[in-house]
Protein backbone atom coordinates (compact mmCIF):
# COMPACT_ATOMS: atom_id res chain seq x y z
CA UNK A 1 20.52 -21.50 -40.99
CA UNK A 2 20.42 -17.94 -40.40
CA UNK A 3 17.36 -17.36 -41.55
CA UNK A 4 15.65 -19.99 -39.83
CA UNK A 5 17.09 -18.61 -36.36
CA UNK A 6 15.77 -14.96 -37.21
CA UNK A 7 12.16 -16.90 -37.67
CA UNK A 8 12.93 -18.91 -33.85
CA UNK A 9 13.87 -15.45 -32.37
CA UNK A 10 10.99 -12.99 -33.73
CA UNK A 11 8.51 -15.79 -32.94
CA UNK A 12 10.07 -16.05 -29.16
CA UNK A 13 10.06 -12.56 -28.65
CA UNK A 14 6.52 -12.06 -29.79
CA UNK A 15 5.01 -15.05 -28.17
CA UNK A 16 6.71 -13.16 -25.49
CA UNK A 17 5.14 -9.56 -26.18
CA UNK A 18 1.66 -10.72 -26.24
CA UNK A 19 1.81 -13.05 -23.24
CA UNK A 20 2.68 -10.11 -21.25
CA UNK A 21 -0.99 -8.73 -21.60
CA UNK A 22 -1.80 -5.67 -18.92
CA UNK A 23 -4.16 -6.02 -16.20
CA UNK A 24 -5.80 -3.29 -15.62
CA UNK A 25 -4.95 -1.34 -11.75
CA UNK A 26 -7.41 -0.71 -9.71
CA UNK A 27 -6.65 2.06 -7.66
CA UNK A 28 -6.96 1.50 -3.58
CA UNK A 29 -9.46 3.93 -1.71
CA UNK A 30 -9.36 4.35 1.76
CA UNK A 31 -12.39 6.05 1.43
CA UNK A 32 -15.63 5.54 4.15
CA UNK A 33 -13.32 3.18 5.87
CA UNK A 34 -12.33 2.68 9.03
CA UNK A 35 -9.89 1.91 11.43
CA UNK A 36 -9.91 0.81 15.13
CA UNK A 37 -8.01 3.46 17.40
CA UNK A 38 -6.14 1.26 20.45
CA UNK A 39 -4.13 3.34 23.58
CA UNK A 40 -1.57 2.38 25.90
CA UNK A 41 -0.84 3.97 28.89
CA UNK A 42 2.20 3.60 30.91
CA UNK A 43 0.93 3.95 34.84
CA UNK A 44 -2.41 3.07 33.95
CA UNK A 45 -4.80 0.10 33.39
CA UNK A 46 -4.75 0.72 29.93
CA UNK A 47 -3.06 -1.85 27.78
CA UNK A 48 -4.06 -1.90 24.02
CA UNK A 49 -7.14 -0.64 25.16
CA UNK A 50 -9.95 0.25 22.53
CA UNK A 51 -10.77 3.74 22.40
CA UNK A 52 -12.97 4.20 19.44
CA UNK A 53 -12.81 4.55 15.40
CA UNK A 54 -11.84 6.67 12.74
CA UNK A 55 -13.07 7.22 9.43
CA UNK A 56 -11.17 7.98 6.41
CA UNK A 57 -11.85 10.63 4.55
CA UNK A 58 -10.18 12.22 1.52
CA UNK A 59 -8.67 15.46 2.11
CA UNK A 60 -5.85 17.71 -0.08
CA UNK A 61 -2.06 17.99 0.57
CA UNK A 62 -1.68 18.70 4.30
CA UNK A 63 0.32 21.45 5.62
CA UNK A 64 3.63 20.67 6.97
CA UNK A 65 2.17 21.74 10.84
CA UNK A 66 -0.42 19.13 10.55
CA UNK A 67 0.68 15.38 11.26
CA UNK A 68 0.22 12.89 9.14
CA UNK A 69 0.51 9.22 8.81
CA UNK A 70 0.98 8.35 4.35
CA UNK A 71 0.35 4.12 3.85
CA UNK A 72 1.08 2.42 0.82
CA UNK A 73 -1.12 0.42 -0.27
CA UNK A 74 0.98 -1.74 -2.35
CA UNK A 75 3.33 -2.81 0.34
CA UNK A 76 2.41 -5.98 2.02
CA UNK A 77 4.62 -5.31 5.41
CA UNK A 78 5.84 -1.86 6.24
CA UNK A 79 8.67 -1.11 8.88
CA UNK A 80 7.52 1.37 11.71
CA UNK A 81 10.39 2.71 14.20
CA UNK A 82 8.53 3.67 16.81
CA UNK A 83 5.31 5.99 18.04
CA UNK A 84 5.29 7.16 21.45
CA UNK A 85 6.77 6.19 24.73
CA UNK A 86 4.68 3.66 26.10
């Protein structure tokens, strides 16, 4: 009995082990993309108003006087508390 359970277990865990296969990541690049720049102004017509494009470029650790926006890529929905005034 014992030894037939010690079969059922080592043949559950490594059906289990080689289901599990790895995909392999593939790394997210913002790279020569680019993303749509809207303004609002409070007092003026402005209202989501589209004021050009940016393009992403890859750059090294900024400086802690330089602002700067870090997105994960692997988060569906982030949470923003608020950007300006507006």
């Amino acid at each position: 009995m014992k030894k037939g359970f010690l079969i059922a277990c080592s043949v559950f865990i490594s059906a289990g082990l080689f289901a599990q296969s790895a995909k392999p990541k593939v790394l997210y690049s913002a790279a020569n993309k680019t993303v749509k720049v809207y303004v609002t102004e409070k007092g003026s017509d402005k209202r989501l108003a589209l004021t050009g494009s940016l393009k992403f470029t890859d750059n090294p650790q900024p400086p802690e006087t330089e602002f700067s926006v870090f997105v994960d890529p692997t988060q569906k929905f982030q949470t923003m508390l608020g950007i300006g005034g507006a």
